[in-house]
Protein backbone atom coordinates (compact mmCIF):
# COMPACT_ATOMS: atom_id res chain seq x y z
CA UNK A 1 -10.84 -35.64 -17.08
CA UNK A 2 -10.12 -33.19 -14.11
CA UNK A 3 -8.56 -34.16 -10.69
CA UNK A 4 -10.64 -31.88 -9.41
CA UNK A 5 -12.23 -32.66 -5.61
CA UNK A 6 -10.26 -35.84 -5.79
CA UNK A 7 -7.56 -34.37 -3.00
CA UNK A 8 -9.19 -35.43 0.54
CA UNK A 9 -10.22 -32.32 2.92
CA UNK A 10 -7.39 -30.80 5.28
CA UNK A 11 -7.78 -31.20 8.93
CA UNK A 12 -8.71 -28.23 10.91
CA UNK A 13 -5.26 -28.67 13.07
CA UNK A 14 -3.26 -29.50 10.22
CA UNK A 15 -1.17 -25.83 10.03
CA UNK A 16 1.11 -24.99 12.68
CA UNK A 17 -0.02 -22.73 15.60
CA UNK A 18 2.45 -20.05 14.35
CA UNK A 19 0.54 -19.04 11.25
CA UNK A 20 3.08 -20.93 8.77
CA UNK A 21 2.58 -22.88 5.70
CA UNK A 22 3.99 -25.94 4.84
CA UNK A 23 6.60 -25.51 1.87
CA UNK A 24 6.69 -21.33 3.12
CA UNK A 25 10.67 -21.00 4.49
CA UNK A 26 10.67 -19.30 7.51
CA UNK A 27 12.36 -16.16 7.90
CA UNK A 28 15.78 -15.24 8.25
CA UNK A 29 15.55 -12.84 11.13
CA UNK A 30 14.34 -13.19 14.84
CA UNK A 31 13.47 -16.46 15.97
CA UNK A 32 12.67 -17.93 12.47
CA UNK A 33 9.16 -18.33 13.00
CA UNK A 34 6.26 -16.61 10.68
CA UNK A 35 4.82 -13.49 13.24
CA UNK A 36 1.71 -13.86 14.38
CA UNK A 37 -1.08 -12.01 13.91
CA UNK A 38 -0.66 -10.20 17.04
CA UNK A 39 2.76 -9.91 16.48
CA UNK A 40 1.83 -8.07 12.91
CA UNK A 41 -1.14 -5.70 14.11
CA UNK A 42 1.68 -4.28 16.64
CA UNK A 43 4.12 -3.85 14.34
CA UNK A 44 1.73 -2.22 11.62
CA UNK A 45 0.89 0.33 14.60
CA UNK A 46 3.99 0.94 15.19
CA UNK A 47 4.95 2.05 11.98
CA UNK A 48 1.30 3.94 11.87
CA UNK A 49 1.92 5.47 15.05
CA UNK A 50 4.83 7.25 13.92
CA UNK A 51 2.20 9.88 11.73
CA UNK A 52 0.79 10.97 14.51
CA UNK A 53 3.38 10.63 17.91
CA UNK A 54 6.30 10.81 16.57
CA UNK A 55 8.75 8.42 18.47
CA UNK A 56 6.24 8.30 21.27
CA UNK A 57 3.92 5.38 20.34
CA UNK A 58 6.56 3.14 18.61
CA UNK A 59 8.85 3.18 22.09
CA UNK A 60 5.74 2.65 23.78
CA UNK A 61 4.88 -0.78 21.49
CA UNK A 62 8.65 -1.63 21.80
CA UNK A 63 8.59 -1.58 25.34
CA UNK A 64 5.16 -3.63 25.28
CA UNK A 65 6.69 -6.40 23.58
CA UNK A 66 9.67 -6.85 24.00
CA UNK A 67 9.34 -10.67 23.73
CA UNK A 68 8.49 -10.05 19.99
CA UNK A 69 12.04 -9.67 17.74
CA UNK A 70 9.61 -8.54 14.76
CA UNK A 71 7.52 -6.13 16.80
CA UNK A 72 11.04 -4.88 18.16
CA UNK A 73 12.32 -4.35 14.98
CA UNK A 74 9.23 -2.75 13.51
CA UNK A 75 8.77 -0.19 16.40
CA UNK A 76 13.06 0.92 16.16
CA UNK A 77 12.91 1.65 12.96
CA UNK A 78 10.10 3.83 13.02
CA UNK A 79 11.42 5.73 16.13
CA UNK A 80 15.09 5.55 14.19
CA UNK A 81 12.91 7.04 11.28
CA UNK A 82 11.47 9.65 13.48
CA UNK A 83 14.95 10.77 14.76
CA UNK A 84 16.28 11.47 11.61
CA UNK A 85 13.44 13.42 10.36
CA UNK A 86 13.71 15.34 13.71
CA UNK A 87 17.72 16.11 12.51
CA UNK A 88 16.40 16.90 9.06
CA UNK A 89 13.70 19.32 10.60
CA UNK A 90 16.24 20.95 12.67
CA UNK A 91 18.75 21.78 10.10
CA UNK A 92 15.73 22.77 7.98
CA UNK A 93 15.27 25.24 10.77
CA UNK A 94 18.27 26.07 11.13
CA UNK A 95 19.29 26.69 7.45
CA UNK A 96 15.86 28.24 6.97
CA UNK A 97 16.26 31.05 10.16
CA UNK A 98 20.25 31.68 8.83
CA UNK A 99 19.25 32.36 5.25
CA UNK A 100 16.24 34.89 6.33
CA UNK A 101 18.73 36.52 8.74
CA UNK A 102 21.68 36.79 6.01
CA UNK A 103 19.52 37.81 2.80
CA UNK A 104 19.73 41.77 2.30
CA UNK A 105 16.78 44.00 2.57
CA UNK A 106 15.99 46.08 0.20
CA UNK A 107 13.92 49.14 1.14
CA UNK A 108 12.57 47.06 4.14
CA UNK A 109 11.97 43.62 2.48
CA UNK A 110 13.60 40.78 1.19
CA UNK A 111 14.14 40.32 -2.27
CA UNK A 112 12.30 38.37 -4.82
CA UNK A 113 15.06 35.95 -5.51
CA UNK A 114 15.44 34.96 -1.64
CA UNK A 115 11.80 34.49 -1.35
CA UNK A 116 11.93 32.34 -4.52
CA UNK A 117 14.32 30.49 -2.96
CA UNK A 118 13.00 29.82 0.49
CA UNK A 119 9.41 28.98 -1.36
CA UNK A 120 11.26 26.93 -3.11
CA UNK A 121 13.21 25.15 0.59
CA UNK A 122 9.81 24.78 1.91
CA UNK A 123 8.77 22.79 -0.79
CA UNK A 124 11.41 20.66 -0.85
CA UNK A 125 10.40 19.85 3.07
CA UNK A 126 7.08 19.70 2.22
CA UNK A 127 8.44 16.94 -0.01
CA UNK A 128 10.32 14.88 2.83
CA UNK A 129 6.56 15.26 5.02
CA UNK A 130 4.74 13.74 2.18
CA UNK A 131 7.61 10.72 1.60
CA UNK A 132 7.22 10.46 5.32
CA UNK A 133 3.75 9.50 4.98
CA UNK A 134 3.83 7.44 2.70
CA UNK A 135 7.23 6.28 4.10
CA UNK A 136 4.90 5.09 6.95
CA UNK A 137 2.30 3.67 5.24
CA UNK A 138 4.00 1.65 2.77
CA UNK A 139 5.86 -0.16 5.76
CA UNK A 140 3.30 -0.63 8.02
CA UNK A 141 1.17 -2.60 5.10
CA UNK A 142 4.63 -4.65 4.96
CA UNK A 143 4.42 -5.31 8.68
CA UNK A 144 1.12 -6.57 8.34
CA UNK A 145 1.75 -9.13 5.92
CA UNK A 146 4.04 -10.52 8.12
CA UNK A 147 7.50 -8.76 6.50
CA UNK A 148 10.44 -8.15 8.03
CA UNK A 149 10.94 -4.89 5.35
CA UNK A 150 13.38 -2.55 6.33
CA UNK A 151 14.00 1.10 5.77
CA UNK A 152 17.41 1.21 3.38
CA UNK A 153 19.75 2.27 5.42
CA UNK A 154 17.93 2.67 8.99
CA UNK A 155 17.20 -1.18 8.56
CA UNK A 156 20.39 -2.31 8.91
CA UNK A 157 21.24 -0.30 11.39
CA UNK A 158 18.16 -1.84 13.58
CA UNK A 159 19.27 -4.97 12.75
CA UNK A 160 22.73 -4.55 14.61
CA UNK A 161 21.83 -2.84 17.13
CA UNK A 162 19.17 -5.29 18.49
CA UNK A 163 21.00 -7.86 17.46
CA UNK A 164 18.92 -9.84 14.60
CA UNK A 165 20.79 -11.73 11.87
CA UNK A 166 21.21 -10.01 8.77
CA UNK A 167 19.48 -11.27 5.54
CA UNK A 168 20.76 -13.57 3.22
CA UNK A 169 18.20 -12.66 0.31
């Protein structure tokens, strides 16, 4: 025989105002309690917002809400995110404009095996734009669930600077 329907109904009020479960441990950074709703649609944009402003919109939501350590830490990393693809794009430049100056010409153009090869550089960036994207995406479906995911390296740098407890998982 089945126990099932033999539990009694749950209360309307019987889950916490903060979105958490009984039994779900809390996180380890911020304030310890489960983000809100709100709290995760700003931090998903924030990560979005990156695509298509750059560093713009993510300062703009970490000014916003400042009261919000996961929103904080959301919008930083994307705008930390954004200023090292700006570096990367700028020695791409840089590299890019160097090697077209420095490559002989022969009979007025370049040759076949510097083409090749800067073809082959813009690919490669072409490369890092598509990672970006889905760079983006993949953490801004994090923030939505309610993660505190952070980029590998640019993470932990977030962490220290805004001053959030590291991880213990």
């Amino acid at each position: 025989m089945s126990d099932f329907g033999t539990n009694p109904p749950v209360p309307p009020n019987a889950y916490p105002a903060n979105d958490q479960l009984p039994g779900v441990p809390a996180p380890v950074y911020g304030s310890g309690a489960v983000p809100s709703p709100d709290e995760r649609t700003m931090a998903m944009l924030a990560e979005l917002l990156q695509l298509f402003s750059w560093m713009i919109g993510p300062l703009i939501i970490f000014l916003v809400k400042r009261d919000s350590a996961f929103v904080r830490f959301h919008a930083f990393q994307a705008m930390l995110w954004q200023l090292v693809m700006t570096m990367f794009s700028i020695v791409f430049f840089v590299v890019v404009v160097a090697l077209t100056l420095a490559t002989p010409r022969s009979g007025g153009a370049h040759s076949p095996v510097s083409v090749l090869f800067l073809m082959g550089f813009y690919a490669v960036f072409g490369l890092f734009s598509v990672a970006n994207i889905v760079i983006a995406i993949y953490f801004a479906v994090k923030a939505n669930g309610g993660a505190w995911a952070s980029y590998p390296v640019i993470g932990r740098i977030a962490r220290s600077i805004l001053g959030l407890a590291s991880a213990t998982r």
